[in-house]
C-alpha atoms as a PDB file:
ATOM      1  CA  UNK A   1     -18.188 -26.944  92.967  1.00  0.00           C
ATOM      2  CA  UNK A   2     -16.139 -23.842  92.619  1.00  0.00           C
ATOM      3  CA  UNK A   3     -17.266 -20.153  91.179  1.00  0.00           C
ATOM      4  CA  UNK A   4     -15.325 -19.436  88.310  1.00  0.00           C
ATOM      5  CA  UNK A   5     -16.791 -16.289  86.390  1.00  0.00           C
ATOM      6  CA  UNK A   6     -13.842 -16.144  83.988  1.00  0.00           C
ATOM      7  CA  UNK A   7     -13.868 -19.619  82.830  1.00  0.00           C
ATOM      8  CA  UNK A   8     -17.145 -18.451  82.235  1.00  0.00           C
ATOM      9  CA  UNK A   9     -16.287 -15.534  80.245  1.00  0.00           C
ATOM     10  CA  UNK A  10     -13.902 -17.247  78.400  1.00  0.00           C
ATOM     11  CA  UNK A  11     -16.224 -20.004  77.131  1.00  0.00           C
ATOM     12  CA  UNK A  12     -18.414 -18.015  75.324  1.00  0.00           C
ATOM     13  CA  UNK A  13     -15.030 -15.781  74.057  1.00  0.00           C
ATOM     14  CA  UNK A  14     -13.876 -18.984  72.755  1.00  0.00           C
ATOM     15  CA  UNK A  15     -16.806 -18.858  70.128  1.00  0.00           C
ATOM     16  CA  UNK A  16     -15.102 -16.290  68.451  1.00  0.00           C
ATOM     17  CA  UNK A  17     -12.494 -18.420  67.352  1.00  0.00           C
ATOM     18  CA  UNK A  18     -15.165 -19.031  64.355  1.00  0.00           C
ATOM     19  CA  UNK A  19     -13.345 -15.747  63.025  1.00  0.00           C
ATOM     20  CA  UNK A  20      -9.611 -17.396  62.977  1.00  0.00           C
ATOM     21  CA  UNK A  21     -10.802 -21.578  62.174  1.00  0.00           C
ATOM     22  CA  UNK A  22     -14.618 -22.533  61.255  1.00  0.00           C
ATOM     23  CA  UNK A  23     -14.526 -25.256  64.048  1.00  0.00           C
ATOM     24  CA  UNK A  24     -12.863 -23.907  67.266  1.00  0.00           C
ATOM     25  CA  UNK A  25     -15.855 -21.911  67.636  1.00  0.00           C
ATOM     26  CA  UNK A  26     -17.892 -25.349  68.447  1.00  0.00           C
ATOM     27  CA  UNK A  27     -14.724 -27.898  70.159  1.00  0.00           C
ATOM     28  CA  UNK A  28     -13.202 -25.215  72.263  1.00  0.00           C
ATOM     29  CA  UNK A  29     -16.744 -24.525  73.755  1.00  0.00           C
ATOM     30  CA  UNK A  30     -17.513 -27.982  73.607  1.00  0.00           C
ATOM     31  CA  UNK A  31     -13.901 -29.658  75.332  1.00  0.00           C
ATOM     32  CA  UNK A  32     -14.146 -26.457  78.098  1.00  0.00           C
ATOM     33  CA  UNK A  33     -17.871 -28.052  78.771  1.00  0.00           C
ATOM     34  CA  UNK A  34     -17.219 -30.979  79.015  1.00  0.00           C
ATOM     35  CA  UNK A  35     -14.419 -31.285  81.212  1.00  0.00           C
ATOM     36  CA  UNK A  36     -15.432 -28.581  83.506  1.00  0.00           C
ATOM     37  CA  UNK A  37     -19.583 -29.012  83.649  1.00  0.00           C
ATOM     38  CA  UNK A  38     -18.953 -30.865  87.409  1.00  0.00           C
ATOM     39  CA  UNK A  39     -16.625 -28.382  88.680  1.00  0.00           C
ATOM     40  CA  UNK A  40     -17.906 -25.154  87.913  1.00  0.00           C
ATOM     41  CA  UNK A  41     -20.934 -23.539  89.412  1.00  0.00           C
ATOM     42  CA  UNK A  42     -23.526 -23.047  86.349  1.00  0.00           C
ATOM     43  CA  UNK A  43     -20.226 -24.469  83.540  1.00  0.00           C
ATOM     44  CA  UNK A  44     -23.418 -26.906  82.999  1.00  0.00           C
ATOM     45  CA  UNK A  45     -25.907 -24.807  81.624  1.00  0.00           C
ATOM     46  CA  UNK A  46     -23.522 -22.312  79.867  1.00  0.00           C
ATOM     47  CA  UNK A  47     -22.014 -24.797  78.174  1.00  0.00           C
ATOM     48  CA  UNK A  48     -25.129 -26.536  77.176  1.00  0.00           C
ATOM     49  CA  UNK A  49     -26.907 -23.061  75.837  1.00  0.00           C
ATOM     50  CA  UNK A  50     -23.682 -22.560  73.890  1.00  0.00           C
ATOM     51  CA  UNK A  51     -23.391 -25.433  71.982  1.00  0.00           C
ATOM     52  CA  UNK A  52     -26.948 -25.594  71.130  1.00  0.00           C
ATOM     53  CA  UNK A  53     -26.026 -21.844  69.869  1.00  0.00           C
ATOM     54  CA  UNK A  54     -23.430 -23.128  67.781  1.00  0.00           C
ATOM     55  CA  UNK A  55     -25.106 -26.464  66.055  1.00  0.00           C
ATOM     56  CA  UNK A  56     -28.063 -23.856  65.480  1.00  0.00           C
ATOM     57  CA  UNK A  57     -25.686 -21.097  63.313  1.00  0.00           C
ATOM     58  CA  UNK A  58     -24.250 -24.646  61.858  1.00  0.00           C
ATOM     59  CA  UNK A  59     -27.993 -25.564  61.225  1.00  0.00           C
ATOM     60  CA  UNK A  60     -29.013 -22.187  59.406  1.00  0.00           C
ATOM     61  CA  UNK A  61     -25.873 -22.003  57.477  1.00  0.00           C
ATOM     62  CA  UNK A  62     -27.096 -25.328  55.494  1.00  0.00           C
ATOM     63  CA  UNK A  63     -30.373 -23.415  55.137  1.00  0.00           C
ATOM     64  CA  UNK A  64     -28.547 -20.634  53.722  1.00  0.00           C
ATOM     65  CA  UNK A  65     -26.306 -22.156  51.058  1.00  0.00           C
ATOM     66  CA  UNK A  66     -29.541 -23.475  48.895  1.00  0.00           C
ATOM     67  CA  UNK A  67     -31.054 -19.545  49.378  1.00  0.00           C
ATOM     68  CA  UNK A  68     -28.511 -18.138  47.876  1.00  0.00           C
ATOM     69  CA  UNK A  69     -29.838 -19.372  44.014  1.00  0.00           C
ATOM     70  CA  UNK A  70     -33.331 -17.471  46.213  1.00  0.00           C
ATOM     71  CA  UNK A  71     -32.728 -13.762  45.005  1.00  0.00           C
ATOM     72  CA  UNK A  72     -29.387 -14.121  46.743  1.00  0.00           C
ATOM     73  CA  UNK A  73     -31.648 -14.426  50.619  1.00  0.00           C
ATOM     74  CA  UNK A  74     -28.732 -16.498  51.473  1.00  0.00           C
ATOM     75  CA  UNK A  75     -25.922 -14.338  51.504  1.00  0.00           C
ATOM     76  CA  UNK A  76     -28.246 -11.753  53.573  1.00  0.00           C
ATOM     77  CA  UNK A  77     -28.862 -14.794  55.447  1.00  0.00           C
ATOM     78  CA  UNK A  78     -24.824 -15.551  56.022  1.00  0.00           C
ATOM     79  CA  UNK A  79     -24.483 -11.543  56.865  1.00  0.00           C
ATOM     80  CA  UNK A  80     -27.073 -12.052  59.285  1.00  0.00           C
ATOM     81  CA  UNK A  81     -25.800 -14.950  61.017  1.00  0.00           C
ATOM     82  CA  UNK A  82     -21.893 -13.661  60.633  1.00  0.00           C
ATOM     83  CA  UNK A  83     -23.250 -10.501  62.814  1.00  0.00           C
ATOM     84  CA  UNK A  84     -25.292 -12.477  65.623  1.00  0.00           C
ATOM     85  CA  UNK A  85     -21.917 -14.783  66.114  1.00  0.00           C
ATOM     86  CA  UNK A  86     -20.443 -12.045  66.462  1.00  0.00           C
ATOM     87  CA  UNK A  87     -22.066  -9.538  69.201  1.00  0.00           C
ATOM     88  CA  UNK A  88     -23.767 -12.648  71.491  1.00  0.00           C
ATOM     89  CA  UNK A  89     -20.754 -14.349  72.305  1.00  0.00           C
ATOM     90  CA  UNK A  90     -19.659 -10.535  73.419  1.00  0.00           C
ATOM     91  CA  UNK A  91     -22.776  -9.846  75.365  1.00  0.00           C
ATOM     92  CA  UNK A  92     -22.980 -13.232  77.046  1.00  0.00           C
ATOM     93  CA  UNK A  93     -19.452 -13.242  78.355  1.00  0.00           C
ATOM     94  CA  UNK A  94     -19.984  -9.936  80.115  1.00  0.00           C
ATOM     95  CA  UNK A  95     -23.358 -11.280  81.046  1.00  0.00           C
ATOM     96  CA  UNK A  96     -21.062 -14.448  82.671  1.00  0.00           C
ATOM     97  CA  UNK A  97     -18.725 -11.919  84.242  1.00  0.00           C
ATOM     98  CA  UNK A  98     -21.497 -10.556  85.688  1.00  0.00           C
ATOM     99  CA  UNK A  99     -22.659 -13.728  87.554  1.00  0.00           C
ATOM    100  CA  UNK A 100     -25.861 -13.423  85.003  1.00  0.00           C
ATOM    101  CA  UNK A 101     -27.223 -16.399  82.783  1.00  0.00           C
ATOM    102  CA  UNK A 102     -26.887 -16.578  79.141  1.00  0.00           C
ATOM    103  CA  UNK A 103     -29.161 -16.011  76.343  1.00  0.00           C
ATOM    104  CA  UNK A 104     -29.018 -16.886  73.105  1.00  0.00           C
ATOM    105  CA  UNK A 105     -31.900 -16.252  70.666  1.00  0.00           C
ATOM    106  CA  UNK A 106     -32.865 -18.100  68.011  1.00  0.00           C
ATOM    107  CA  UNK A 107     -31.064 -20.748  69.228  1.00  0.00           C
ATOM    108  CA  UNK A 108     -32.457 -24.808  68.738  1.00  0.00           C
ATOM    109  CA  UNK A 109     -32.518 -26.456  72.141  1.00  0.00           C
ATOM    110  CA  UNK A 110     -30.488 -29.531  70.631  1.00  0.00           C
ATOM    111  CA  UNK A 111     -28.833 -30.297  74.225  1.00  0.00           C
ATOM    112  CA  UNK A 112     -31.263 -30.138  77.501  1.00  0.00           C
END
């Protein structure tokens, strides 16, 4: 297994393609796992913490489309979740630059 802090980096980047196309954001992540998970020191757990990120925004989004007819709680909800994809994709890739492990809150452990 090889060290590869960019490829790193670059996963969790590649969850801001949710900004350009709705799903690149989970099957870039998800192909970058999957084909790199036994060749890259820790690909395996970043990769696992990521997607379980991604089904979980997926996950609260459905919650959020019924709270909208809620005193409009869903489109605070979409704001809030529109942020948080945002800024912890950021924060973890410099966090994987780093040689540190990820962390995504709120986040449903779907994978393990």
């Amino acid at each position: 297994m090889r060290e590869d802090n960019q490829l790193l980096m670059i996963t969790h980047l590649s969850q801001l393609l949710l900004y350009i196309t709705a799903v690149g954001s989970l099957i870039v992540p998800l192909i970058i796992w999957v084909t790199q998970k036994d060749k890259v020191y820790q690909m395996d757990e970043h990769g696992k913490r990521i997607i379980n990120f991604q089904i979980s925004l997926i996950v609260y989004s459905i919650i959020c489309v019924p709270l909208i007819l809620l005193f409009g709680l869903g489109l605070l909800g979409f704001i809030f979740l529109g942020i948080i994809a945002l800024i912890f994709p950021i924060m973890n890739a410099v966090r994987a630059s780093n040689g540190e492990p990820p962390s995504y809150p709120l986040s449903l452990n779907f994978i393990s």
